[in-house]
Protein backbone atom coordinates (compact mmCIF):
# COMPACT_ATOMS: atom_id res chain seq x y z
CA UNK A 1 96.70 39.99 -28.69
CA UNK A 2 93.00 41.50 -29.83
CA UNK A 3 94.74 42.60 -33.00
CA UNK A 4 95.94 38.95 -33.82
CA UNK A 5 92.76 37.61 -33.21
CA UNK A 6 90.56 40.20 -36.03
CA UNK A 7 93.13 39.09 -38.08
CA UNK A 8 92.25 35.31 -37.61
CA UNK A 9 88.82 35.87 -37.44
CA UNK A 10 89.03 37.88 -41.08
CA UNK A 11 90.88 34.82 -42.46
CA UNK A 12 88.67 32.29 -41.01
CA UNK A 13 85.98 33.96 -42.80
CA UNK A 14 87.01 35.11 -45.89
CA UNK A 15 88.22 31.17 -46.04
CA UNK A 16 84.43 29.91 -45.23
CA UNK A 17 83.17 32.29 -47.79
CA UNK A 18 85.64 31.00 -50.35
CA UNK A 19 84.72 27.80 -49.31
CA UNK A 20 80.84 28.41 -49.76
CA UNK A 21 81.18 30.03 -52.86
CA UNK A 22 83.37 27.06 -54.66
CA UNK A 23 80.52 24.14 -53.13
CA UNK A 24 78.09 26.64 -54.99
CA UNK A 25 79.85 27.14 -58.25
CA UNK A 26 80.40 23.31 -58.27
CA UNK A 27 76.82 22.48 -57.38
CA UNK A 28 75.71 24.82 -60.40
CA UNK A 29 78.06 23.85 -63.16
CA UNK A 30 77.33 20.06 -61.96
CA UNK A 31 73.42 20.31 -62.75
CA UNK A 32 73.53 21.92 -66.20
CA UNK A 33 73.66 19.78 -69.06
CA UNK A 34 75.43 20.82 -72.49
CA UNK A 35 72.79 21.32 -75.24
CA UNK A 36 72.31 18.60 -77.80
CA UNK A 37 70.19 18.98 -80.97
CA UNK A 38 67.04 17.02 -81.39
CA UNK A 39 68.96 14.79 -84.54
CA UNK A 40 71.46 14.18 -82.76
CA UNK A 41 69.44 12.82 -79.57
CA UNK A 42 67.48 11.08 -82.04
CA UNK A 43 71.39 9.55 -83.14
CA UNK A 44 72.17 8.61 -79.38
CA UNK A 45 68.99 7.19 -78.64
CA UNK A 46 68.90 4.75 -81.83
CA UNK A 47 72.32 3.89 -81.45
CA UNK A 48 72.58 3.03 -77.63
CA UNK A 49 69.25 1.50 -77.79
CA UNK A 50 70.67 -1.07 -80.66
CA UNK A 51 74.15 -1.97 -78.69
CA UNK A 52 71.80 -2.95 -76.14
CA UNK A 53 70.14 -5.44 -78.24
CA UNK A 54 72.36 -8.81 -77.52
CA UNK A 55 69.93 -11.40 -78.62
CA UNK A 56 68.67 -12.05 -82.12
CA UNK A 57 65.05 -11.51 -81.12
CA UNK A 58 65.95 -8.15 -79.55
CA UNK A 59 67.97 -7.27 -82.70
CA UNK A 60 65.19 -8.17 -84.75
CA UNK A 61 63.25 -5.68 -82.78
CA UNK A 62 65.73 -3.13 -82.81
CA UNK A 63 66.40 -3.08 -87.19
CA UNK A 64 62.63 -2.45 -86.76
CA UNK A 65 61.86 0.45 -84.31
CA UNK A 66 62.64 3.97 -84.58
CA UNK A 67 62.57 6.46 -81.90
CA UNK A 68 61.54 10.14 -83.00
CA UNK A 69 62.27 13.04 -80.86
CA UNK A 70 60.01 15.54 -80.39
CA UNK A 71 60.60 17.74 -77.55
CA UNK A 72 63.97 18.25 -75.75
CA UNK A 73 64.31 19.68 -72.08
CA UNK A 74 66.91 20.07 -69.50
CA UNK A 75 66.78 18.99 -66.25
CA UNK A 76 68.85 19.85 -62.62
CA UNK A 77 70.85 16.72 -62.74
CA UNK A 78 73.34 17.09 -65.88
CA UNK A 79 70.05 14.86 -67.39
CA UNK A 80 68.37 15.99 -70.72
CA UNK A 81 64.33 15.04 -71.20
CA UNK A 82 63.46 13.67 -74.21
CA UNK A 83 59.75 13.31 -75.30
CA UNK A 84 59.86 10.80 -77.93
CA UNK A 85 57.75 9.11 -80.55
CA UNK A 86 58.50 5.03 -80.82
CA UNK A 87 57.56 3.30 -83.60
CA UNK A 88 58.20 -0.48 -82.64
CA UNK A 89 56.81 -3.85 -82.76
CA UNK A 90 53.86 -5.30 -80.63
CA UNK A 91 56.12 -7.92 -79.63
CA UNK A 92 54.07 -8.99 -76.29
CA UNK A 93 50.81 -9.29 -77.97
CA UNK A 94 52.08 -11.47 -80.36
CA UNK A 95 53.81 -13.77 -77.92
CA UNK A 96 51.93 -13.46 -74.77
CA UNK A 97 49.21 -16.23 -76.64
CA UNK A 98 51.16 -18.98 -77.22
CA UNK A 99 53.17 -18.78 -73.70
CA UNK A 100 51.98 -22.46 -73.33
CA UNK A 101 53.58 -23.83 -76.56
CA UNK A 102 56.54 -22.01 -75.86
CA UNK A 103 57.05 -23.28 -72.44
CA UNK A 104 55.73 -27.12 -73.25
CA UNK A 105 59.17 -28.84 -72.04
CA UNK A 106 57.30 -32.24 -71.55
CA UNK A 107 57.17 -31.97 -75.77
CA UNK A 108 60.22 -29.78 -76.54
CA UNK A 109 62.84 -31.38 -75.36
CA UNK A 110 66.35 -31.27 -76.75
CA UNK A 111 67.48 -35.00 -77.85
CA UNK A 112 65.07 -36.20 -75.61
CA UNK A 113 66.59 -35.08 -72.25
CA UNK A 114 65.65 -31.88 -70.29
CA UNK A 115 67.31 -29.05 -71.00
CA UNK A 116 70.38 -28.56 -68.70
CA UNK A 117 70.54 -24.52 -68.66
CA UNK A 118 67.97 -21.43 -69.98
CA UNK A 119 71.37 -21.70 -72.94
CA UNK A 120 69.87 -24.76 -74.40
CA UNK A 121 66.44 -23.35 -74.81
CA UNK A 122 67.27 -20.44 -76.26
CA UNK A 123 69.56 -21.91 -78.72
CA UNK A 124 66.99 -24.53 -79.38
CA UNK A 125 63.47 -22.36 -79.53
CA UNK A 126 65.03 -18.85 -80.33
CA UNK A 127 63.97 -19.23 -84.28
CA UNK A 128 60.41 -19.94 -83.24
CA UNK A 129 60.15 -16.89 -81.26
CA UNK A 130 62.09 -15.03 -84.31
CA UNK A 131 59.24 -16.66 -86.34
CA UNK A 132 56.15 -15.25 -84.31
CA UNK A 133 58.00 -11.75 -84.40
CA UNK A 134 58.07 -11.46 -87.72
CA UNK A 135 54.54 -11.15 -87.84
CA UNK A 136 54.33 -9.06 -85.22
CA UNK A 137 52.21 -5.78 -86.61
CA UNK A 138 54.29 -2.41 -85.72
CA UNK A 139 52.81 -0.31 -83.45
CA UNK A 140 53.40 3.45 -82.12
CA UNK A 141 53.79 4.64 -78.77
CA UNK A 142 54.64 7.82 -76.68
CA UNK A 143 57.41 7.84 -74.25
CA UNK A 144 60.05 10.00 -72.19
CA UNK A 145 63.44 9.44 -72.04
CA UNK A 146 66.59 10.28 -70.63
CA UNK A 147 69.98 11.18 -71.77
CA UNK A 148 72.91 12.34 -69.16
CA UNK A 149 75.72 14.58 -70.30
CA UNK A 150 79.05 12.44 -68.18
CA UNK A 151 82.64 13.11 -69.42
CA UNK A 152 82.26 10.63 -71.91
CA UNK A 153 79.46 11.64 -74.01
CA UNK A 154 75.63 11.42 -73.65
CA UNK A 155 74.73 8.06 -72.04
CA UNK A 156 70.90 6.84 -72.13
CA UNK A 157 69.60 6.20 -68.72
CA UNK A 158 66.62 3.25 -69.57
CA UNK A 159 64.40 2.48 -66.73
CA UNK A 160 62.13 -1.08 -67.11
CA UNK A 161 59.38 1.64 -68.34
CA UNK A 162 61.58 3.06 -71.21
CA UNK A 163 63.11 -0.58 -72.32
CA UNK A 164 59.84 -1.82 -72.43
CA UNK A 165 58.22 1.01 -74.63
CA UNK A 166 61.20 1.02 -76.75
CA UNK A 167 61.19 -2.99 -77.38
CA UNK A 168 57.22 -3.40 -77.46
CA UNK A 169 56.69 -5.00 -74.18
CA UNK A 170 59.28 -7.32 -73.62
CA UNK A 171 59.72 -6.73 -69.58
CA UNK A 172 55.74 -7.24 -69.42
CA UNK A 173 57.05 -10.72 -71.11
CA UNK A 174 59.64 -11.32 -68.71
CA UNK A 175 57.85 -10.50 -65.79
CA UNK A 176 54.55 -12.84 -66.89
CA UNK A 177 56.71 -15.91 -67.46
CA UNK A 178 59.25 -15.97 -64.45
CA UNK A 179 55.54 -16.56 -62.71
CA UNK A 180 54.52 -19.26 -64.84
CA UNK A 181 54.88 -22.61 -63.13
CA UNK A 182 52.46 -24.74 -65.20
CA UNK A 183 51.46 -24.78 -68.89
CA UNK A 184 48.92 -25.99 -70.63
CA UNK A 185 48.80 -28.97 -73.01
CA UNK A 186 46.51 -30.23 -75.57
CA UNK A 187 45.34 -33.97 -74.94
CA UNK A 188 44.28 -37.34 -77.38
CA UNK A 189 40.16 -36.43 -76.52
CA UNK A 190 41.26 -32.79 -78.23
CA UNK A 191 40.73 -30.99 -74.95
CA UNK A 192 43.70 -29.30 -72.84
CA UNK A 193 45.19 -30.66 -69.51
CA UNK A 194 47.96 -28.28 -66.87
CA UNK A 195 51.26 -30.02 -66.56
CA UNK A 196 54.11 -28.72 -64.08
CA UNK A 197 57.27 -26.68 -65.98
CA UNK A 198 59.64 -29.40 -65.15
CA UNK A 199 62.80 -27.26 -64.92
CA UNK A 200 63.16 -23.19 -64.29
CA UNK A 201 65.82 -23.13 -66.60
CA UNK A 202 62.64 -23.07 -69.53
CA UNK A 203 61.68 -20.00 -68.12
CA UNK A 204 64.93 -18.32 -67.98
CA UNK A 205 66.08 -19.20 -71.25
CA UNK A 206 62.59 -17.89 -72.97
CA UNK A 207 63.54 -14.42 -71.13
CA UNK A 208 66.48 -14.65 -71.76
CA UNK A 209 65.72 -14.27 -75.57
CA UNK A 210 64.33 -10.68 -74.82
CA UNK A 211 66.72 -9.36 -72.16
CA UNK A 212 68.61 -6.03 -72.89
CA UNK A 213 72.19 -4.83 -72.21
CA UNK A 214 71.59 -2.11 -70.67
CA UNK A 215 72.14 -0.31 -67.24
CA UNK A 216 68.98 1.28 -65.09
CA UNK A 217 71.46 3.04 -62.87
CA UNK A 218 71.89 6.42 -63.67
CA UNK A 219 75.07 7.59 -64.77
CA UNK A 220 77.65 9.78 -62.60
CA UNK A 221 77.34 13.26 -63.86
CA UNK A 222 78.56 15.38 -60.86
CA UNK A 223 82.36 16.85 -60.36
CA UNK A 224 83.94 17.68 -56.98
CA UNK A 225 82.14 18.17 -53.74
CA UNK A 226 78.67 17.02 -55.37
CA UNK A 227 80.58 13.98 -57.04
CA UNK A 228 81.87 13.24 -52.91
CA UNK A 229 78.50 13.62 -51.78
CA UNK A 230 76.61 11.60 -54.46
CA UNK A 231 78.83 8.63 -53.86
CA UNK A 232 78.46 9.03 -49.57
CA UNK A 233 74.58 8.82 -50.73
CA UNK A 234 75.02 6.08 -52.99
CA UNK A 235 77.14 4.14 -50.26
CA UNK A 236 74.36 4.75 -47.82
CA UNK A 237 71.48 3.65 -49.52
CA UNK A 238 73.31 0.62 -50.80
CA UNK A 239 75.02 -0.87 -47.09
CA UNK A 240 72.35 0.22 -44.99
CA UNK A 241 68.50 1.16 -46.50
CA UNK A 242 68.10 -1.63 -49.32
CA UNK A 243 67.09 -4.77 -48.19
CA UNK A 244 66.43 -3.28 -44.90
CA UNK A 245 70.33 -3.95 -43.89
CA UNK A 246 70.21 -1.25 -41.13
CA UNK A 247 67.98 -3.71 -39.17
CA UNK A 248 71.13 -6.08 -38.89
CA UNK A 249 73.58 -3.62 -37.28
CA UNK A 250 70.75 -3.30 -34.45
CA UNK A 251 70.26 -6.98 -34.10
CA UNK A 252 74.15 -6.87 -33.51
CA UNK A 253 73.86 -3.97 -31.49
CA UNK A 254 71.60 -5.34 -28.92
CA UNK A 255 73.44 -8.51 -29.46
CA UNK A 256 76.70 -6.20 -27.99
CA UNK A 257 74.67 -4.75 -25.38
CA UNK A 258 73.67 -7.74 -23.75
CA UNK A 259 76.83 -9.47 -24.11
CA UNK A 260 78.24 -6.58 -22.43
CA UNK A 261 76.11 -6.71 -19.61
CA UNK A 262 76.20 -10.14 -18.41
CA UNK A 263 79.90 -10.27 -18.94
CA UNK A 264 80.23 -7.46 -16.41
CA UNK A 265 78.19 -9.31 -14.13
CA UNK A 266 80.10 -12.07 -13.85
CA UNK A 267 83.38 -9.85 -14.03
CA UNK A 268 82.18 -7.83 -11.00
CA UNK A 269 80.96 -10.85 -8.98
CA UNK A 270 84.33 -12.80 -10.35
CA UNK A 271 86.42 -10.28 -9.13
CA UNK A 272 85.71 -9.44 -5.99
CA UNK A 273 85.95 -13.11 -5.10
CA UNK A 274 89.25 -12.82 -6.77
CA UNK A 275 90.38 -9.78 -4.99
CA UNK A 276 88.64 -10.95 -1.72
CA UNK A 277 90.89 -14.19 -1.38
CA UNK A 278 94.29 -12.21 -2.35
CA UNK A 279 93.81 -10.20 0.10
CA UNK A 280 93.11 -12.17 2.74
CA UNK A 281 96.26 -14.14 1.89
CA UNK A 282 98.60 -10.76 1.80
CA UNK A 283 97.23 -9.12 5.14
CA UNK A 284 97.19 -12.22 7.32
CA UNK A 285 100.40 -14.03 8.25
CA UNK A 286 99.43 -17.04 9.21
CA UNK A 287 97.92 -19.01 6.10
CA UNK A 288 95.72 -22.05 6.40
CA UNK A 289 95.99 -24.57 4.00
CA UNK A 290 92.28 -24.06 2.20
CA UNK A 291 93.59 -20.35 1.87
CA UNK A 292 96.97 -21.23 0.14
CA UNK A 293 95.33 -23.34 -2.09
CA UNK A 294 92.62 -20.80 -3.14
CA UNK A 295 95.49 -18.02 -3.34
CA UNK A 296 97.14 -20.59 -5.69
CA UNK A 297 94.43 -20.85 -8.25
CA UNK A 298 93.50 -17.24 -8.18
CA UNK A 299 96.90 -16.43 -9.10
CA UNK A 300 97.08 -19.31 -11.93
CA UNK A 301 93.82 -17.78 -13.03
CA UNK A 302 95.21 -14.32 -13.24
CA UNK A 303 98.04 -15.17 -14.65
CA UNK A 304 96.68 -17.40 -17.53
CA UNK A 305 93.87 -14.31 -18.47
CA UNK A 306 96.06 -11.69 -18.65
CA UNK A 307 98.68 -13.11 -19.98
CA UNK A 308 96.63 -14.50 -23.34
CA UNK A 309 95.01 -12.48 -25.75
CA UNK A 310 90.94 -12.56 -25.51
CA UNK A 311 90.39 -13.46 -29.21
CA UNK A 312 92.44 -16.86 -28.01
CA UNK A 313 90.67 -17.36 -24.99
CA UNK A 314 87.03 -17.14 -26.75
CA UNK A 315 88.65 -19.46 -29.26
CA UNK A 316 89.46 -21.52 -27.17
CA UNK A 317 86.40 -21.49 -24.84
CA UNK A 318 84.15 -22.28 -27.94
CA UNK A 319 85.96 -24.43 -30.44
CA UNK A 320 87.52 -26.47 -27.52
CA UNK A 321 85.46 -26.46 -25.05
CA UNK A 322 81.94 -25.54 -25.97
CA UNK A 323 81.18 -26.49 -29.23
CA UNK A 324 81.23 -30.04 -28.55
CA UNK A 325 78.95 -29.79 -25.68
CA UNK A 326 76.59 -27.97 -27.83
CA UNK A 327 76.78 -24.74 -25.77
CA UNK A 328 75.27 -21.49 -27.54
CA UNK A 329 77.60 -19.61 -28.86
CA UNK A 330 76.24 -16.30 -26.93
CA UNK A 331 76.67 -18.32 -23.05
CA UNK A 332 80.72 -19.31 -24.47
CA UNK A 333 81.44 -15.53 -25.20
CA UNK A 334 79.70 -14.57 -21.83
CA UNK A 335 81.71 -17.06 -19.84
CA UNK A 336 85.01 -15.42 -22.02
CA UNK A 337 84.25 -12.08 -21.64
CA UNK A 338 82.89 -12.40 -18.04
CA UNK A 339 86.37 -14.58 -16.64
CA UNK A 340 88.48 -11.95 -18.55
CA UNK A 341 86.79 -8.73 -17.35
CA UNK A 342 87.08 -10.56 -13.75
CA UNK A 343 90.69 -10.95 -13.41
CA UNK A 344 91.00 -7.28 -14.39
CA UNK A 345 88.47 -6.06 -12.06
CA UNK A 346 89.82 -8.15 -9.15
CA UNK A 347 93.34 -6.67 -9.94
CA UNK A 348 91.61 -2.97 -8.99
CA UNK A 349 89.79 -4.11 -6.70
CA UNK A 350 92.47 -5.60 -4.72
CA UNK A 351 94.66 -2.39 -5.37
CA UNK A 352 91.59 -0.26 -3.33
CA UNK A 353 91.79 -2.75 -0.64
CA UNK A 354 95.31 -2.67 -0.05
CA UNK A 355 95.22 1.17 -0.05
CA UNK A 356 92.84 0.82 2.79
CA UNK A 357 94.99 1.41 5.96
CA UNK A 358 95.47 -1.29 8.21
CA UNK A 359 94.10 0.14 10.98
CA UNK A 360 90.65 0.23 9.65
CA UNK A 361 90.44 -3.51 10.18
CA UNK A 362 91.96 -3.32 13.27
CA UNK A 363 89.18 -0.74 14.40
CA UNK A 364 86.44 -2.87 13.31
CA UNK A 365 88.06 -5.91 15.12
CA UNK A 366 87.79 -3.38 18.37
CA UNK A 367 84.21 -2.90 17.36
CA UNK A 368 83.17 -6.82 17.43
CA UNK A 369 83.20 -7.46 14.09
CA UNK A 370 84.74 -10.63 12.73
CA UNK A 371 87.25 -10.47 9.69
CA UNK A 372 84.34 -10.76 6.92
CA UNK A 373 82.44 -7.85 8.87
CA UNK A 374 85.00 -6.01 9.16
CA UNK A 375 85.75 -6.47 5.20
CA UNK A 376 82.15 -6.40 4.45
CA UNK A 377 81.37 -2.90 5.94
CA UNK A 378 84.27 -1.42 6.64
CA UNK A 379 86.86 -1.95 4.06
CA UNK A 380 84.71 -2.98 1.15
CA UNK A 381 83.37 0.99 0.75
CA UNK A 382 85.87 2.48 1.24
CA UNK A 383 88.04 0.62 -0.90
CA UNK A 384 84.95 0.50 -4.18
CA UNK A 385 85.05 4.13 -3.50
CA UNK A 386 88.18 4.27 -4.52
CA UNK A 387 88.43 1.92 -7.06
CA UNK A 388 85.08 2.99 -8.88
CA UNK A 389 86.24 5.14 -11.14
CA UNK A 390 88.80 2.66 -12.91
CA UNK A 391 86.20 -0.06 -13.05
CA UNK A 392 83.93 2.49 -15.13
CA UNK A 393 86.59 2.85 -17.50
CA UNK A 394 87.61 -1.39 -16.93
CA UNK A 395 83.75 -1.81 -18.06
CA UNK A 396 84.80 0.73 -21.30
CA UNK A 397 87.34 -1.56 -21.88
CA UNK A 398 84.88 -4.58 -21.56
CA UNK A 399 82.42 -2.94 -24.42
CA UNK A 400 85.26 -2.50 -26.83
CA UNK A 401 86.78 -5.87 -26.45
CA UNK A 402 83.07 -7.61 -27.19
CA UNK A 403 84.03 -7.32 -30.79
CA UNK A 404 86.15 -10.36 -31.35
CA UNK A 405 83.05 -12.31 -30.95
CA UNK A 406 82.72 -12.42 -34.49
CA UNK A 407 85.46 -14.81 -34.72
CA UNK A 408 83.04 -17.55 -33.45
CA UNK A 409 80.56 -16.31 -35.51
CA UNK A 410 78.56 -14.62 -32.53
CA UNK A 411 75.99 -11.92 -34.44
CA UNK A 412 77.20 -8.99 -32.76
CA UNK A 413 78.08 -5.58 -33.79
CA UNK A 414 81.16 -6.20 -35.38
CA UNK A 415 79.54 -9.70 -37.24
CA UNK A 416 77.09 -7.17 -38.63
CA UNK A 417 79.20 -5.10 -40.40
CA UNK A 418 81.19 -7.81 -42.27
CA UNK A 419 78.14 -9.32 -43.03
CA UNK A 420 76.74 -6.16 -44.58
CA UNK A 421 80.57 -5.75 -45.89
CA UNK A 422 80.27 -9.09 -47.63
CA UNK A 423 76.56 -8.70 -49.16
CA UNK A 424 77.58 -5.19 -50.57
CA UNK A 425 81.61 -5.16 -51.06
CA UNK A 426 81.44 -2.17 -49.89
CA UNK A 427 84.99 -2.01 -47.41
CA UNK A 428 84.35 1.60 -46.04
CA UNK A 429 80.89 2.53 -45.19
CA UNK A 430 79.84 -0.55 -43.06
CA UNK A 431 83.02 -0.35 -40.64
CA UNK A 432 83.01 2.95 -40.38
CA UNK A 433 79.09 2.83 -39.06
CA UNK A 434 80.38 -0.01 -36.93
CA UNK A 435 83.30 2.49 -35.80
CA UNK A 436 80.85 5.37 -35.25
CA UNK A 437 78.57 3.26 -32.77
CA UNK A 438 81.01 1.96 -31.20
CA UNK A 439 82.86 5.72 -30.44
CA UNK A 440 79.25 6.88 -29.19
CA UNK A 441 78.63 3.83 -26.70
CA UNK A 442 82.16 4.73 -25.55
CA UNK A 443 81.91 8.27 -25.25
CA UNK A 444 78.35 8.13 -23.56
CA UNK A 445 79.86 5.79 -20.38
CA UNK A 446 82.72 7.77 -20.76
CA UNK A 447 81.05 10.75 -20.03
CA UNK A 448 79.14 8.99 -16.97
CA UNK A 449 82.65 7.90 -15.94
CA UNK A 450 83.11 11.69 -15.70
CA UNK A 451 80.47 12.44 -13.88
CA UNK A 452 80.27 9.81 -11.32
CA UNK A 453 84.33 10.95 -10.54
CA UNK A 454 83.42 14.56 -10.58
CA UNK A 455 80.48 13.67 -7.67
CA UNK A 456 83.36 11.36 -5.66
CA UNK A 457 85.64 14.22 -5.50
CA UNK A 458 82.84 16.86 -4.23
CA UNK A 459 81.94 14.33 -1.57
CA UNK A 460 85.41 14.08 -0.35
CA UNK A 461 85.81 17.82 -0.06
């Protein structure tokens, strides 16, 4: 038996060092970049920097730049550094001037009505900004800029810095007029007066004449385990840290928590009710007609919740009966999720009571006590005693079945991961976060559960 187990242990860890050494032979061959020659950087850069240009002003731009390479250096991330030289046109000090005339739609309208997308007015204006940019005097500037080695080829990763450098200003353009919202206009007395831009789609269409084709997002470079891990990252950052998403699963989380709660209020009040008037009507003989009656709607009430699923029942409680009293849609699922945990609890309840033996109440009878005394103090602990540890794992139950909510559109845990799901399109990451929380709610009043039966069965000994 010892000799089997050096022999496993010797496996398990010549595995774990064949393991570690292949996540560190793919972390270094992912991060090193195959060498490139500063003419032929100078070729990729040129080249991907023209099949960017889309518009005829950016075109223009491009047959008249040049970018020189003049250092090259290699970074941890597949990514080669470029220190360039750009010899391009000053295009936003030659248009940033007449950003009034340009934007006039009062006076530049097409046929005399206003232009009906930012399509018209570049169509329509596009040769007067082609005009201005050919005299646009050429200026040089310094910049850095990327390349990444991927399996197919060297692809340029351009920031807003590096377009802008490389096309003489035009995101300094773009981001001046989208916060233009009047212009001004000459008047008869020759002086100028501020009008309103009377559509947006003016200012789209003028940056639309100077908007590139071209990604910011840098380009997958890694293989294997670092590829796995790169994407997990990218996942992350995407479903859960822009935009501050991660604040929406804990609005939904609290949403749960308190949903939870007050449902197993009323479950726990519900049911012992519930259990209370069953068991009245099974231990005594002679039945009274207030009793029968009771005993008859408890059991139609048991019947009708367990035998329906809860994603009807909420349905039903909110579409049918709520929603056209105006009732919030948090009090509907309460009232759900609080009558369906109760006819489950009562159910265990009335199991501990029944297991109580009869003559318990027949003791307390001896004692004085009437029949709710005897219930009350006598039979009532003993029986939650025994029932406590299946209504621990009934409230488990309760937790989990909070997420059908969502189909009323209640913002709960589960509503916040298909809204995040939506936003992002991301299928995986969001539901698995919702998974996760869920499995650690579970497993934390699980593990009470545990420990409050552990505790019952050293008091009985």
């Amino acid at each position: 038996m010892t000799k089997k187990r050096v022999i496993s242990g010797v496996a398990a860890a010549v595995l774990i060092c064949l393991l570690v050494s292949w996540c560190f032979f793919e972390v270094r061959t992912a991060t090193k970049a195959t060498e490139i020659s500063m003419q032929d950087a100078e070729t990729v850069l040129n080249e991907q920097f023209d099949k960017a240009a889309v518009t005829k002003s950016l075109k223009y731009i491009a047959d008249n730049n040049y970018i020189k390479v003049k250092n090259i250096s290699y970074g941890d991330e597949k990514d080669v550094i470029l220190d360039c030289t750009v010899k391009t046109l000053a295009v936003h000090e030659s248009v940033a001037d007449d950003y009034d005339s340009y934007l006039d739609a009062e006076v530049k309208k097409k046929n005399g009505t206003m232009f009906k997308s930012s399509l018209d007015f570049k169509m329509e204006f596009e040769k007067d900004i082609l005009a201005a940019l050919e005299k646009s005097p050429k200026v040089t500037k310094e910049a850095k800029l990327k390349l990444y080695d991927t399996k197919d080829g060297f692809k340029i990763y351009a920031d807003d810095a590096s377009i802008n450098t490389v096309f003489g200003g035009t995101i300094d353009i773009k981001n001046e007029v989208s916060t233009i919202k009047t212009v001004k206009v000459p008047t008869l007395d020759g002086g100028t007066e501020e009008k309103k831009i009377q559509s947006t789609n003016v200012n789209k269409g003028f940056i639309e004449c100077f908007e590139a084709r071209v990604t910011s997002a840098k380009p997958e470079t890694a293989q294997g385990i670092v590829k796995i891990w790169n994407s997990v990252k990218k996942d992350f950052e995407i479903n859960f840290l822009r935009h501050d998403r991660w604040k929406t699963i804990f609005k939904g989380l609290w949403v749960t928590i308190k949903l939870t709660f007050c449902a197993l209020i009323i479950g726990i009040i519900l049911g012992f009710i519930v259990a209370f008037v069953r068991c009245t009507y099974l231990k005594n003989t002679k039945h009274g007609f207030v009793l029968k009656i009771l005993n008859a709607i408890c059991q139609f009430y048991l019947t009708i919740i367990r035998g329906t699923p809860a994603v009807v029942q909420i349905m039903i409680i909110y579409f049918v009966i709520f929603m056209p009293l105006g009732v919030d849609k948090f009090i509907a699922a309460v009232v759900c999720f609080g009558f369906n945990s109760g006819a489950y609890v009562a159910e265990i309840v009335r199991g501990g009571i029944m297991s109580v033996d009869d003559g318990q109440i027949e003791a307390g009878r001896s004692l004085g006590f009437n029949y709710m005394q005897t219930m009350l103090y006598i039979v009532f602990p003993q029986a939650f005693k025994a029932v406590l540890p299946a209504l621990a794992n009934e409230f488990v139950v309760l937790l989990k079945e909070t997420s059908v909510a969502f189909y009323i559109g209640l913002g709960d845990l589960m509503y916040a991961g298909n809204a995040i799901r939506s936003a992002t399109y991301s299928p995986f990451m969001p539901l698995v976060a919702v998974a996760l929380i869920y499995l650690v709610m579970v497993l934390g009043l699980s593990r009470l559960v545990g420990i409050l039966e552990r505790r019952l069965r050293n008091n009985e000994r």
